[in-house]
Protein backbone atom coordinates (compact mmCIF):
# COMPACT_ATOMS: atom_id res chain seq x y z
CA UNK A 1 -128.24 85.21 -81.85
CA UNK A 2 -130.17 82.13 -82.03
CA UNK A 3 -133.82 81.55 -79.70
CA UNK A 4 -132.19 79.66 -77.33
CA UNK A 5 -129.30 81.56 -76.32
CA UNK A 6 -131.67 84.39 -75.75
CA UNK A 7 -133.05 82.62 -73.54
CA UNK A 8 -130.54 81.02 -71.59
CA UNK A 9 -129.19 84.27 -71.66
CA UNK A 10 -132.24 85.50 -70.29
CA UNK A 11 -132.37 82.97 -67.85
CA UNK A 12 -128.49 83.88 -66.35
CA UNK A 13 -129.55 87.55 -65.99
CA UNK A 14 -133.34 86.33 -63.97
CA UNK A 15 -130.74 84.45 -61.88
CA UNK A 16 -128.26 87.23 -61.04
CA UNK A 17 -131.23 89.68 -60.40
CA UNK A 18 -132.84 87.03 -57.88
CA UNK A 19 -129.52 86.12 -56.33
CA UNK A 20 -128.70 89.49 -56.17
CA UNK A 21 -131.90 90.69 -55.04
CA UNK A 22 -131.56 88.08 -52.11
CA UNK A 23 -127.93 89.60 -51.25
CA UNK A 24 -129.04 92.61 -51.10
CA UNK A 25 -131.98 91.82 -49.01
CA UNK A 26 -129.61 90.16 -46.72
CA UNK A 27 -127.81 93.28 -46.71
CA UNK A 28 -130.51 95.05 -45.07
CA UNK A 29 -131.46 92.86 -42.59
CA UNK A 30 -127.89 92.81 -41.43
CA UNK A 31 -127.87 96.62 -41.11
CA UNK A 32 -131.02 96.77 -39.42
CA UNK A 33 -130.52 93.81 -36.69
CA UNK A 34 -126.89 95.82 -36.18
CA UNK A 35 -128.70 99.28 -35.62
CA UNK A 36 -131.64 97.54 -33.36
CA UNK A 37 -128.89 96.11 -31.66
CA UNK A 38 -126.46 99.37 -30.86
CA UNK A 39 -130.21 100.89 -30.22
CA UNK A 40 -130.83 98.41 -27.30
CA UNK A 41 -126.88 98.80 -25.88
CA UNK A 42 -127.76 102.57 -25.81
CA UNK A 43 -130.85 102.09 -24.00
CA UNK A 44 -129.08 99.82 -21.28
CA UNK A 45 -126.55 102.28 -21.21
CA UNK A 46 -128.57 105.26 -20.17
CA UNK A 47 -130.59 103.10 -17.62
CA UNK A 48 -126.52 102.83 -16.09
CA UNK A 49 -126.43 106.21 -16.03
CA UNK A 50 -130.01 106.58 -14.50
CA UNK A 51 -128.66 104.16 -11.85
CA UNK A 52 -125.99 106.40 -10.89
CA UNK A 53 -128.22 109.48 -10.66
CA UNK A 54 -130.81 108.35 -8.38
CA UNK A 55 -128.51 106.78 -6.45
CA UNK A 56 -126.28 110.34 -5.32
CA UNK A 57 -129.45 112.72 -6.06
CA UNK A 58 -130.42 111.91 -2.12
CA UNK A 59 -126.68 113.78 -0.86
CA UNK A 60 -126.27 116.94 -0.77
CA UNK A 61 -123.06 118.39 -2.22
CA UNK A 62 -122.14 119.39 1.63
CA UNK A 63 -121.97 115.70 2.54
CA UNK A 64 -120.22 114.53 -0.55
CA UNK A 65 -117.08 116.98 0.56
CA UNK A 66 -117.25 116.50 4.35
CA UNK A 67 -118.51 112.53 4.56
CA UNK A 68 -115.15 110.52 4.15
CA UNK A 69 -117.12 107.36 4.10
CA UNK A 70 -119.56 108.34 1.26
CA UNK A 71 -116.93 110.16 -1.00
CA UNK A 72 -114.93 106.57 -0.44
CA UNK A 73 -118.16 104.97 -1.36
CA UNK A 74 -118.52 107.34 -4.38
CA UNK A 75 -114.81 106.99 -5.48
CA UNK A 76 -116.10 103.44 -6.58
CA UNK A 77 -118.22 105.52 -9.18
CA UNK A 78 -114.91 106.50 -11.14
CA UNK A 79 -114.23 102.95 -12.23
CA UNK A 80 -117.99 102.52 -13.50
CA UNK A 81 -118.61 106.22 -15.25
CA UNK A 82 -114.92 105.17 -17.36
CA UNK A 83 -116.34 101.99 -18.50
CA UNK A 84 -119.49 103.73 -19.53
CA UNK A 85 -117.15 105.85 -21.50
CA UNK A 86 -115.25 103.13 -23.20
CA UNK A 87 -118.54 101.53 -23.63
CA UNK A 88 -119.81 104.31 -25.99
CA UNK A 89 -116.43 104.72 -27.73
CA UNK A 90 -116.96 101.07 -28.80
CA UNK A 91 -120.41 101.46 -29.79
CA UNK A 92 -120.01 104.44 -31.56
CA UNK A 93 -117.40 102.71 -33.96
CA UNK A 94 -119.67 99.46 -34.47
CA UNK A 95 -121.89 102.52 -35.56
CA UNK A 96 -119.42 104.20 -38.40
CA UNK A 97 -118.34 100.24 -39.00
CA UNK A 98 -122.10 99.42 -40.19
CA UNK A 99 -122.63 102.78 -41.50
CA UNK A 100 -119.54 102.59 -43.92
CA UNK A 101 -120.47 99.27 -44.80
CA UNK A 102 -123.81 99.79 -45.41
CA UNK A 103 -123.22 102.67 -47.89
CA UNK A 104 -120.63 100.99 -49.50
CA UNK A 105 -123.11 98.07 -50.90
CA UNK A 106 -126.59 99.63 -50.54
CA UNK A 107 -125.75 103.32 -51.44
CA UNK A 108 -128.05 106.26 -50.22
CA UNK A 109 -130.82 105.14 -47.95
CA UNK A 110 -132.49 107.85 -46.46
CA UNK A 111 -134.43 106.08 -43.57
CA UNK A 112 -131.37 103.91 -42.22
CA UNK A 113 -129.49 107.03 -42.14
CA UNK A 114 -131.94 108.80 -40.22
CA UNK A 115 -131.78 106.13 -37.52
CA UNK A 116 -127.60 106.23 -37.86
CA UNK A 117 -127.90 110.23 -36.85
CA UNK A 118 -130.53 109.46 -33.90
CA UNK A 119 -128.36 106.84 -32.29
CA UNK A 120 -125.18 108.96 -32.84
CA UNK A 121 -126.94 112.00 -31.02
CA UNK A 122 -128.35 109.42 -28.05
CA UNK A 123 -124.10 108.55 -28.21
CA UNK A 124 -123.60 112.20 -27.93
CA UNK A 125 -126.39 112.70 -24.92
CA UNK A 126 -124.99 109.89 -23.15
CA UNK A 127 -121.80 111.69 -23.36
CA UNK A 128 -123.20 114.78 -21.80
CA UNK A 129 -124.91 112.85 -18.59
CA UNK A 130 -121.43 111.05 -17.81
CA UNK A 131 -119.86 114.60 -18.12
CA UNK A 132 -122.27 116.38 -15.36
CA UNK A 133 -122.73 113.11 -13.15
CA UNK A 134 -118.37 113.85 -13.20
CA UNK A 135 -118.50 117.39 -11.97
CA UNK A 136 -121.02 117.15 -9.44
CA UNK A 137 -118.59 113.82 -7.46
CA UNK A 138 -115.95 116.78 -8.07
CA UNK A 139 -114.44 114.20 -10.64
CA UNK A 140 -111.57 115.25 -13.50
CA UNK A 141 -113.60 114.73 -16.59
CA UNK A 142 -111.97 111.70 -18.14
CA UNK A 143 -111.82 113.36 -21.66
CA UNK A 144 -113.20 116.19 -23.55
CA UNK A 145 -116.70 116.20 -25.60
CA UNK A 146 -116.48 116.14 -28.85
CA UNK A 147 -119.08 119.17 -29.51
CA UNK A 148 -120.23 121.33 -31.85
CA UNK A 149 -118.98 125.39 -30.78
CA UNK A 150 -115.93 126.73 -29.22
CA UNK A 151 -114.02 126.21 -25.40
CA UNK A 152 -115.42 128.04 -23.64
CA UNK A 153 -113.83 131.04 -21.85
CA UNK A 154 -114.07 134.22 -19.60
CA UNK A 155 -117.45 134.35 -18.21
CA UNK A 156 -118.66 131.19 -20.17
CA UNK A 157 -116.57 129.21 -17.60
CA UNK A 158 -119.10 131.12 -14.60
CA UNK A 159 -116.02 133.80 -13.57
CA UNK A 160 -118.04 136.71 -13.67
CA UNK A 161 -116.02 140.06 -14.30
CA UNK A 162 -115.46 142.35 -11.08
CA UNK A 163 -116.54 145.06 -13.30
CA UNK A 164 -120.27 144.19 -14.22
CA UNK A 165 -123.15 144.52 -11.97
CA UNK A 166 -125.27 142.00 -10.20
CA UNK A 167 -127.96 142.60 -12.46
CA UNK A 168 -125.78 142.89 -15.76
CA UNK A 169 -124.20 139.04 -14.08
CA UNK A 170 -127.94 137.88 -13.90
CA UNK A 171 -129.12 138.62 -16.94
CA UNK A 172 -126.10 137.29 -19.00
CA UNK A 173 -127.12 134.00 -17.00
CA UNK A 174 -130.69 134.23 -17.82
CA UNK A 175 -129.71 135.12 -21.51
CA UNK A 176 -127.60 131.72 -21.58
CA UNK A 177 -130.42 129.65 -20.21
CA UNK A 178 -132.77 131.01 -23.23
CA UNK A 179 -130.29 129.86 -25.62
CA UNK A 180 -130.01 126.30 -24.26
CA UNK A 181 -126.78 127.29 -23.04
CA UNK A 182 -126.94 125.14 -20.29
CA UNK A 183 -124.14 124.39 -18.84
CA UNK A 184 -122.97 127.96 -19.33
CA UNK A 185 -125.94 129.46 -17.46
CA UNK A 186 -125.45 126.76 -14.73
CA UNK A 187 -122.01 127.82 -13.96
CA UNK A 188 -122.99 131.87 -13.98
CA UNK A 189 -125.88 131.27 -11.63
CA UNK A 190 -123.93 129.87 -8.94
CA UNK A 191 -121.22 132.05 -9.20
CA UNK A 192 -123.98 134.44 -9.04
CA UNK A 193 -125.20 133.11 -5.83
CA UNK A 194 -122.01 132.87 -4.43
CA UNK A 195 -120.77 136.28 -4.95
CA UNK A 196 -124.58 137.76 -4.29
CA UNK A 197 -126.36 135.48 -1.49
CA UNK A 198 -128.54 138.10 -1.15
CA UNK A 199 -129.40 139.59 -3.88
CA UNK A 200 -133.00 140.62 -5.50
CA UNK A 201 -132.24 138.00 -8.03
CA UNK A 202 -131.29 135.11 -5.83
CA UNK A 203 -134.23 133.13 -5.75
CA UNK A 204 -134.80 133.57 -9.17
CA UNK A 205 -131.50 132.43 -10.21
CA UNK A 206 -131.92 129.45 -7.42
CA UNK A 207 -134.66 128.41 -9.59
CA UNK A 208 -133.20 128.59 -12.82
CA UNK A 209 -130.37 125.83 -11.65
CA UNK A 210 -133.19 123.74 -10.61
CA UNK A 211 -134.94 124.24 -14.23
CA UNK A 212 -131.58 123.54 -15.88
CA UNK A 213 -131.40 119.77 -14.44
CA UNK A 214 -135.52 119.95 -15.11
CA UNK A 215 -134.86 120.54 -18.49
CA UNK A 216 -131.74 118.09 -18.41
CA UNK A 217 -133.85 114.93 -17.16
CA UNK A 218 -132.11 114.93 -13.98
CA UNK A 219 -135.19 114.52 -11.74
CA UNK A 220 -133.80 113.64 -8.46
CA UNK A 221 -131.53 117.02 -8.69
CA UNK A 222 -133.64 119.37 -10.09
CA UNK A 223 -136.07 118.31 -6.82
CA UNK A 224 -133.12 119.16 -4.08
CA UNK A 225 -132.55 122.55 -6.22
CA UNK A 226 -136.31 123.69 -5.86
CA UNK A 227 -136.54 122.35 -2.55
CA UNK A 228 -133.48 124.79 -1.91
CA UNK A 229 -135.58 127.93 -3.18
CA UNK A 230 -138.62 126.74 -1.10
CA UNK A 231 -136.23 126.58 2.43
CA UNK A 232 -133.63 129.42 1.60
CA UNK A 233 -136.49 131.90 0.08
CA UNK A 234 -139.80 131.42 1.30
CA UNK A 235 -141.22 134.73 0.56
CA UNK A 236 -139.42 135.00 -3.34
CA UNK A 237 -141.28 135.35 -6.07
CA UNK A 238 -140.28 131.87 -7.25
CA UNK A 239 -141.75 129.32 -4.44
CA UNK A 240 -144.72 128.97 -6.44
CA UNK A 241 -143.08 127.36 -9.54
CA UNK A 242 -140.50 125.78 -7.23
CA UNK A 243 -143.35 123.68 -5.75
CA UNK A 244 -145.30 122.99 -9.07
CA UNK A 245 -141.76 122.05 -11.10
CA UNK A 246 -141.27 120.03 -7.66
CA UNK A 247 -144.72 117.69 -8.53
CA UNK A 248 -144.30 117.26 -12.29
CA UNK A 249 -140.24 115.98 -11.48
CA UNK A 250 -142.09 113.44 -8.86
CA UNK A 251 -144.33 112.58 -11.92
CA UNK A 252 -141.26 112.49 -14.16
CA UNK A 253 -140.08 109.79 -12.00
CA UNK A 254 -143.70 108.25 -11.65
CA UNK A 255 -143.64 108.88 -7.50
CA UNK A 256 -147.69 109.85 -8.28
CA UNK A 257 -148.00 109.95 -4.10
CA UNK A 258 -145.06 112.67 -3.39
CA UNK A 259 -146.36 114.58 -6.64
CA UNK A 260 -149.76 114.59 -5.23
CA UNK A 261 -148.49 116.19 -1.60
CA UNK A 262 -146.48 118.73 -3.18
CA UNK A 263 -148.95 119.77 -5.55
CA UNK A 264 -151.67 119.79 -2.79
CA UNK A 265 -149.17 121.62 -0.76
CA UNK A 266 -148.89 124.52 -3.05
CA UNK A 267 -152.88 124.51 -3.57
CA UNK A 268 -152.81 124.86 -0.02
CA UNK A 269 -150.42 126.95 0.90
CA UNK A 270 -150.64 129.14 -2.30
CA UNK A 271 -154.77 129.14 -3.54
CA UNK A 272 -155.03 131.85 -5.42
CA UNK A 273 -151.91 131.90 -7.59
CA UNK A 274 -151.78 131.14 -11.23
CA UNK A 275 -149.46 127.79 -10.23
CA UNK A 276 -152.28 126.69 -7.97
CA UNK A 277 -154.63 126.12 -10.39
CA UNK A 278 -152.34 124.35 -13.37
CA UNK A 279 -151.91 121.74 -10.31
CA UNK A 280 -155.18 121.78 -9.53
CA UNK A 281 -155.83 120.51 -13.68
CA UNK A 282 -152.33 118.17 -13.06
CA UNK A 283 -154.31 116.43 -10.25
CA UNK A 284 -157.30 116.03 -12.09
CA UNK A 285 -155.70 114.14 -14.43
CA UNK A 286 -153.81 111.37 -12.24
CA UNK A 287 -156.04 111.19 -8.83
C-alpha cells in the first residue's frame, strides 16, 4: 500500500471518528435536554398536586360528606386528578422512549441511567399522592398502582379480626408504621379508633395518622390530625409531640409565624418536657 493511500486512508478514518464523535455528542445532548425536560414536567406536576392539597387540607372530612355545595365544588377535582394521571402515563413513556433510544446508540451509561430511575420513582411518587388525595374526596381510584408487593388483604385492608385484642390491633398498626407500611398502618389505626374511641391507645394511635401524612409531605393534613389529638386528648401522653410535629409542619410549609405560636404554646403550656426544649433550640434557629 503506497504513502498516499495510507494517508488518505488515514484521513477517511480521522473523518468518521470526528463525524462520529460529533453524532454521538449530539446524542447526548438530546438525551439530556429530553430528561431535563420530563424533570421540569414532573416538577410542575407535583406543584398540581400541591395545589390540590392545600386547597381541601382546610375541610374536615365531616364537611366534605355533609356540605352538598363543597362536595359539588370538589367533584370538579375528578376531572383534574384524571388528567394528572394521563399526564404521567404520557411522561412516563417519553421516559422508556428516550431511555430505549438512548441505549440503543450510546450503550451503558451509568449516570443518565441513574437520573432515568430518579425520575421514574418521582413518576411512581406522583402516583401515590393522586392515589391518597382520591380516597380522602371518597373518590374510586381511577386505576391501580403499579407497585412493588402483593394486594393487600385481611387486616392489611384495616378490617381488624373480632378475635384479636385492642392491644394485639394496636401493635400490628404500630408494627406497620415501622416498616413504612403506610398506608397499611393508616387504615388499622382508624379502624382502631373506630372500634376503640376510648381506648389506652387512642391518642397514641391519633398521633401516628398524623405522623403518617408528616412523613408523607402532606403538611396541611398531618396539622388537622395533631390538632385532633390536642382537642380530643388533652391529658394523653401524646399532646406534647402533637404540638411540636404541629410547628415543624408550619415550617414545612414556611408559615414561620403559626410555627412560632405553636411552638411557644407548647413551651408554655408544657416547660418542663423533653418537647419543650427541642422547640425551644427550633426557635433559636428561625426568630
Amino acid at each position: 500500500m503506497g504513502s498516499k493511500t495510507v494517508k488518505s486512508w488515514l484521513g477517511l478514518l480521522a473523518v468518521a471518528l470526528v463525524v462520529g464523535g460529533c453524532a454521538l455528542q449530539d446524542d447526548l445532548i438530546t438525551v439530556d435536554n429530553r430528561l431535563t425536560a420530563l424533570k421540569q414536567r414532573v416538577s410542575k406536576q407535583d406543584k398540581k398536586v400541591d395545589a390540590i392539597q392545600s386547597e381541601i387540607a382546610g375541610y374536615h372530612e365531616e364537611q366534605l360528606k355533609s356540605d352538598e355545595a363543597l362536595r359539588s365544588k370538589y367533584a370538579n377535582l375528578h376531572a383534574l386528578i384524571r388528567d394528572l394521571r394521563h399526564e404521567i402515563a404520557i411522561l412516563r413513556g417519553h421516559l422508556e422512549e428516550s431511555q430505549y433510544d438512548a441505549q440503543q446508540k450510546l450503550g451503558t451509561m451509568t449516570e443518565r441511567e441513574k437520573r432515568w430511575k430518579e425520575l421514574e420513582k418521582s413518576f411512581q411518587s406522583s402516583l401515590d399522592r393522586i392515589v391518597r388525595l382520591e380516597q380522602y374526596l371518597a373518590m374510586e381510584p381511577s386505576e391501580k398502582l403499579i407497585s412493588s408487593g402483593p394486594e393487600k388483604t385481611g387486616t392489611d385492608q384495616g378490617k381488624p379480626s373480632a378475635s384479636r385484642t385492642p392491644d394485639e390491633i394496636y401493635a400490628g398498626a404500630k408494627q406497620e408504621f415501622d416498616k413504612g407500611e403506610y398506608e397499611a398502618a393508616r387504615e388499622l389505626f382508624q379502624s382502631f379508633l373506630k372500634q376503640y374511641p376510648k381506648s389506652k391507645n387512642a391518642d397514641n394511635a391519633q398521633f401516628w395518622i398524623g405522623e403518617i401524612y408528616y412523613r408523607e409531605k402532606w403538611y396541611e393534613k398531618a396539622i388537622l390530625e395533631y390538632q385532633k389529638v390536642i382537642e380530643t386528648y388533652p391529658k394523653g401522653n401524646k399532646t406534647h409531640s402533637a404540638l411540636l410535629k404541629q410547628g415543624y409542619a408550619f415550617l414545612n410549609l414556611g408559615d414561620k409565624d403559626n410555627a412560632r405560636l405553636i411552638l411557644k404554646e407548647l413551651i408554655r403550656k408544657y416547660p418542663d418536657s423533653n418537647e419543650a426544649k427541642i422547640a425551644k433550640e427550633k426557635l433559636k434557629r428561625f426568630q
